[in-house]
Protein backbone atom coordinates (compact mmCIF):
# COMPACT_ATOMS: atom_id res chain seq x y z
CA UNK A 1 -42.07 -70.66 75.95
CA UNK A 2 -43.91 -69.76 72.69
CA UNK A 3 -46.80 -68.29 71.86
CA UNK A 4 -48.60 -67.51 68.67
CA UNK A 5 -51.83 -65.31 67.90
CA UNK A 6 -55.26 -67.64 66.92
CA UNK A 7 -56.05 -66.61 63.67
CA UNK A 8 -59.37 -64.71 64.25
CA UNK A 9 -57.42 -62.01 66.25
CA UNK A 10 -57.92 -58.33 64.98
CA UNK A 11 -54.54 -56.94 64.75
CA UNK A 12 -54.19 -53.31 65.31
CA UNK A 13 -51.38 -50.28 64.33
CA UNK A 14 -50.93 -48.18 67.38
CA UNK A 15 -49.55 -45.63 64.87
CA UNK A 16 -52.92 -45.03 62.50
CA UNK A 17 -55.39 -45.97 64.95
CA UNK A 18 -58.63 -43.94 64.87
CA UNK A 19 -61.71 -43.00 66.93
CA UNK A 20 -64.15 -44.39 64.39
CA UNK A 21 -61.92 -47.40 64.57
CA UNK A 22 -62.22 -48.43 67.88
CA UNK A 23 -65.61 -47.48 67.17
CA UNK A 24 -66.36 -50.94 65.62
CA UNK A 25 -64.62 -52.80 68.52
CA UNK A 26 -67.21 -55.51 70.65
CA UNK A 27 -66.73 -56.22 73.90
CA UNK A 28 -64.98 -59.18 74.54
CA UNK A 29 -62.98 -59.11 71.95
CA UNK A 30 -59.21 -60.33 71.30
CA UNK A 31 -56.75 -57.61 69.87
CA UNK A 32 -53.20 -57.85 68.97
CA UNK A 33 -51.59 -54.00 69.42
CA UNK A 34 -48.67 -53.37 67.38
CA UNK A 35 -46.94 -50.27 67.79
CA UNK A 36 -46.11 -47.69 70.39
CA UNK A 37 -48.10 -46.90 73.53
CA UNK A 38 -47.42 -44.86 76.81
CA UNK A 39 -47.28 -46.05 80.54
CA UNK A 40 -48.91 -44.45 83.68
CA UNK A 41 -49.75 -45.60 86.94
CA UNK A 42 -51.06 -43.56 90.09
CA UNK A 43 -48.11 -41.43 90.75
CA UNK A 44 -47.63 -40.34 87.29
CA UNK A 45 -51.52 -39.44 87.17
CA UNK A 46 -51.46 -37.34 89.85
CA UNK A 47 -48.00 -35.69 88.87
CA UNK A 48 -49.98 -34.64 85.54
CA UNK A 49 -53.11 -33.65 87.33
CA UNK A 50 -50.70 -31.54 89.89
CA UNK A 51 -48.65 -30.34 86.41
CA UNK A 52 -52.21 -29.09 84.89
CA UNK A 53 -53.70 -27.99 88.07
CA UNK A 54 -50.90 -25.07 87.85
CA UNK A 55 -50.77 -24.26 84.36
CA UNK A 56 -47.69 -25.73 83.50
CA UNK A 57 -46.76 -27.86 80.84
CA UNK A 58 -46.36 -31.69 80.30
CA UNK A 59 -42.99 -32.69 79.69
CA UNK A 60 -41.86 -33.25 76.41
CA UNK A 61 -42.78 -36.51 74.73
CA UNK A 62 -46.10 -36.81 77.50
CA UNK A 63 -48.61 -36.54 74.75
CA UNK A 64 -51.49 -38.49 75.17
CA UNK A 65 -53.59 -37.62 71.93
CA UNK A 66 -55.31 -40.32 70.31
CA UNK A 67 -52.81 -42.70 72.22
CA UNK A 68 -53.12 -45.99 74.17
CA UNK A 69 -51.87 -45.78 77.95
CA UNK A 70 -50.87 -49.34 79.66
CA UNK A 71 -51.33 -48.74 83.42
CA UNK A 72 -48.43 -50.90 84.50
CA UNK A 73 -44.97 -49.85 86.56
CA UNK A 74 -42.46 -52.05 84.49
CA UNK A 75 -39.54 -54.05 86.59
CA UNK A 76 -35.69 -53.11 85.61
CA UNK A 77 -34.72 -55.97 82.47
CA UNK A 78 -32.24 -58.31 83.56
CA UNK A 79 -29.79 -59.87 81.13
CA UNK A 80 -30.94 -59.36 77.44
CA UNK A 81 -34.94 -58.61 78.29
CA UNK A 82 -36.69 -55.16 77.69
CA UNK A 83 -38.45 -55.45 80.69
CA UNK A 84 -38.87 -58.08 82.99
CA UNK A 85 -42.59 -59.33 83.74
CA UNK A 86 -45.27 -55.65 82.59
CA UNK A 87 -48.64 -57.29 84.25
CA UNK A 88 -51.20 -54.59 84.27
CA UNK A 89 -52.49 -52.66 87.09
CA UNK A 90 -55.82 -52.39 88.42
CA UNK A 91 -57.70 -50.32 86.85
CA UNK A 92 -60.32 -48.55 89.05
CA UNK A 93 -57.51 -46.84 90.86
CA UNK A 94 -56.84 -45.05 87.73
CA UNK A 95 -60.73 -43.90 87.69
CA UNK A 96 -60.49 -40.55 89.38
CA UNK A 97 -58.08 -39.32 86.73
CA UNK A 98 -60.16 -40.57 83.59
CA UNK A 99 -61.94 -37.97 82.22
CA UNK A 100 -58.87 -35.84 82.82
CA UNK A 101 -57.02 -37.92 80.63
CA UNK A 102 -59.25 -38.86 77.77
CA UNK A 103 -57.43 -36.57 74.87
CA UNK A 104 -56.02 -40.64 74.38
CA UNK A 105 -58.11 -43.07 72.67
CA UNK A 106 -57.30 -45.87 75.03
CA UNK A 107 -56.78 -47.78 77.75
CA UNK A 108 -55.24 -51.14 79.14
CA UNK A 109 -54.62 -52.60 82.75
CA UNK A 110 -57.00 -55.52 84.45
CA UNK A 111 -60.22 -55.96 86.57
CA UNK A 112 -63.94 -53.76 86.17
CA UNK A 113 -63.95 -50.03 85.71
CA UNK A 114 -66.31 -47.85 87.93
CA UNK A 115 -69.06 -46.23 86.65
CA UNK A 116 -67.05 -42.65 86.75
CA UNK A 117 -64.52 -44.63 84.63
CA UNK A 118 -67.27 -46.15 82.21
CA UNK A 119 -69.20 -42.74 81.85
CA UNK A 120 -66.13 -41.39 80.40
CA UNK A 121 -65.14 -43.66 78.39
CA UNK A 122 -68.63 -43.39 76.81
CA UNK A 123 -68.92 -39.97 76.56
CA UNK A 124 -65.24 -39.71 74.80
CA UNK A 125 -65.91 -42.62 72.40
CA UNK A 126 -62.80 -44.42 74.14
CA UNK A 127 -62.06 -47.98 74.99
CA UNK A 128 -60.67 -49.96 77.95
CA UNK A 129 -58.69 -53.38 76.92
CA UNK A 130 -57.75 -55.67 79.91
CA UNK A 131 -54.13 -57.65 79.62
CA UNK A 132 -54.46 -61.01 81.44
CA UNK A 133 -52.91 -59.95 85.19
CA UNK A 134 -51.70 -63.42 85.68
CA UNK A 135 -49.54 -63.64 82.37
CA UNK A 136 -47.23 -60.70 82.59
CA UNK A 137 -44.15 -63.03 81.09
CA UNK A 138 -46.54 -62.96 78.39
CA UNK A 139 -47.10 -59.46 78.03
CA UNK A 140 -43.43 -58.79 78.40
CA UNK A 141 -42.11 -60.80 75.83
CA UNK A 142 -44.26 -58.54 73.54
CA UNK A 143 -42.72 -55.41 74.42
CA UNK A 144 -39.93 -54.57 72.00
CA UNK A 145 -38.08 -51.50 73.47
CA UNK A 146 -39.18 -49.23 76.09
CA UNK A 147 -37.73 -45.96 77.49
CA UNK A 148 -38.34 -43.10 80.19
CA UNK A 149 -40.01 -40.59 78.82
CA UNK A 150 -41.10 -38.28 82.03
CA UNK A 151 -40.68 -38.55 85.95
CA UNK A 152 -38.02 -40.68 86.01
CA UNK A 153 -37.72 -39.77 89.78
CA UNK A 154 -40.90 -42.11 89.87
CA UNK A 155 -39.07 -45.24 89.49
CA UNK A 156 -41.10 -47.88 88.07
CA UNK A 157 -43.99 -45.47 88.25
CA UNK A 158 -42.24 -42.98 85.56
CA UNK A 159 -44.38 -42.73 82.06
CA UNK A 160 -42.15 -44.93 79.43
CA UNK A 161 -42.67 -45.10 76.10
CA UNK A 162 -43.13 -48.94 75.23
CA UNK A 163 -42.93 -50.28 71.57
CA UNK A 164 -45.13 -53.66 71.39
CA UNK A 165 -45.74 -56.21 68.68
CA UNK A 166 -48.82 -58.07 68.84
CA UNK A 167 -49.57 -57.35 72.34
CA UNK A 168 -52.53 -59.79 73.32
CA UNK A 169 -55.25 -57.91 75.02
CA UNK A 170 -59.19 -58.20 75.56
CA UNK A 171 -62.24 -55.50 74.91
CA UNK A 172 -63.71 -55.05 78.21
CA UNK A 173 -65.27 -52.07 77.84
CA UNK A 174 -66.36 -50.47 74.28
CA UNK A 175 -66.91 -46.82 72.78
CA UNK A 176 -70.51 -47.21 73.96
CA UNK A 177 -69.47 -47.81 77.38
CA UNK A 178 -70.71 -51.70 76.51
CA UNK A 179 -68.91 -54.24 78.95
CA UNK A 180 -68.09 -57.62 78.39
CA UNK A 181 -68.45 -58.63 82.16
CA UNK A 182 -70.12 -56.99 85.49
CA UNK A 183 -68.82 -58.62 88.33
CA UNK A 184 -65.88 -60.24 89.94
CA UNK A 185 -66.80 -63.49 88.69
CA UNK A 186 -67.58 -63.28 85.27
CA UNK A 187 -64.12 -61.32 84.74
CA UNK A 188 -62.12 -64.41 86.64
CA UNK A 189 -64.05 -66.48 84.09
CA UNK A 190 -63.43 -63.68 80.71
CA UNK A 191 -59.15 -64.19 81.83
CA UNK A 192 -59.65 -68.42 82.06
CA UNK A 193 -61.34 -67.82 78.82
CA UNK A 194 -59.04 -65.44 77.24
CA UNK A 195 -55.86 -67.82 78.48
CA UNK A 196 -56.80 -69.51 75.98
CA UNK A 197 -58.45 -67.44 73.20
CA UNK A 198 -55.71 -65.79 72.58
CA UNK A 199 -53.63 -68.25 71.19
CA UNK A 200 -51.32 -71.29 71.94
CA UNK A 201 -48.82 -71.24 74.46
CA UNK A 202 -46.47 -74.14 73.69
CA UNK A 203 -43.25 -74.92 76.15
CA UNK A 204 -39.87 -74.59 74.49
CA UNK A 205 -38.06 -78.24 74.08
């Protein structure tokens, strides 16, 4: 299976990306990150709420500064694959821990974010991108390495450090805390659309 990028996509290097930037971002929007981002799903959260909490330090390599975080717990890679299928995790679990975590720029994973979640968003001049939940093949088959970087007692829910090239994703929510749906479903109908905004998915012969 194939896919290619439509043509109108804005294409984006995780490596120079900037506030003002995302700044310019609208909501609904297709993206194409290139680059390297950091994972992060509940348990790793609260580990680095716990971590802070005390005083102590992150781990080395857990910087989130201007970064993007993909809240996803990636399956072992069978055979030749980087990972096998990286669909995103719901989001609003990750709420609690947002404004905590805002030193990064971004954020990707699926489904609405609560108003605690939007607020900060806003108030940081973030973003939230949603990955289509019911295409992680696709995802995966844009990641092009990945390694544990912290809490590798975690398991799948350890932060790794994923390298991605043009990694299809949607603005759902922008700097201004703008969002391109508000309920249940008008997002079921933003991931029909977006199955096939994004570009061409053509079987292999």
């Amino acid at each position: 299976m194939h896919w290619h990028p439509t043509e109108d996509a804005r294409r984006v290097n995780l490596e120079t990306i900037t506030r003002e930037e995302i700044a310019r971002w609208q909501p609904g929007e297709t993206v194409l990150l290139s680059g390297k981002l950091l994972t992060g799903r509940d348990a790793a959260h609260k580990r680095i709420t716990d971590l802070l909490a005390h005083g102590e330090k992150l781990p080395t390599g857990v910087d989130f500064t201007n970064r993007f975080i993909y809240y996803v717990g990636p399956v072992d890679p069978v055979r030749d694959e980087v990972v096998c299928p990286a669909g995103p995790t719901t989001a609003t679990r990750m709420d609690k821990f947002t404004e905590m975590m805002l030193a990064q720029i971004g954020m990707i994973g699926k489904a609405e974010r609560g108003k605690d979640g939007i607020e900060a968003i806003k108030n940081h001049g973030a973003v939230y991108l949603i990955a289509i939940g019911g295409a992680a093949y696709l995802v995966s088959r844009a990641i092009r390495s990945a390694k544990v970087i912290a809490f590798a007692d975690l398991g799948m829910e350890a932060i790794y450090e994923f390298e991605v090239e043009n990694m299809p994703v949607t603005v759902a929510v922008d700097a201004r805390g703008e969002k391109c749906m508000t309920s249940a479903g008008r997002m079921a109908q933003a991931y029909r659309y977006d199955s096939g905004a994004l570009g061409v998915i053509e079987q292999q012969k």
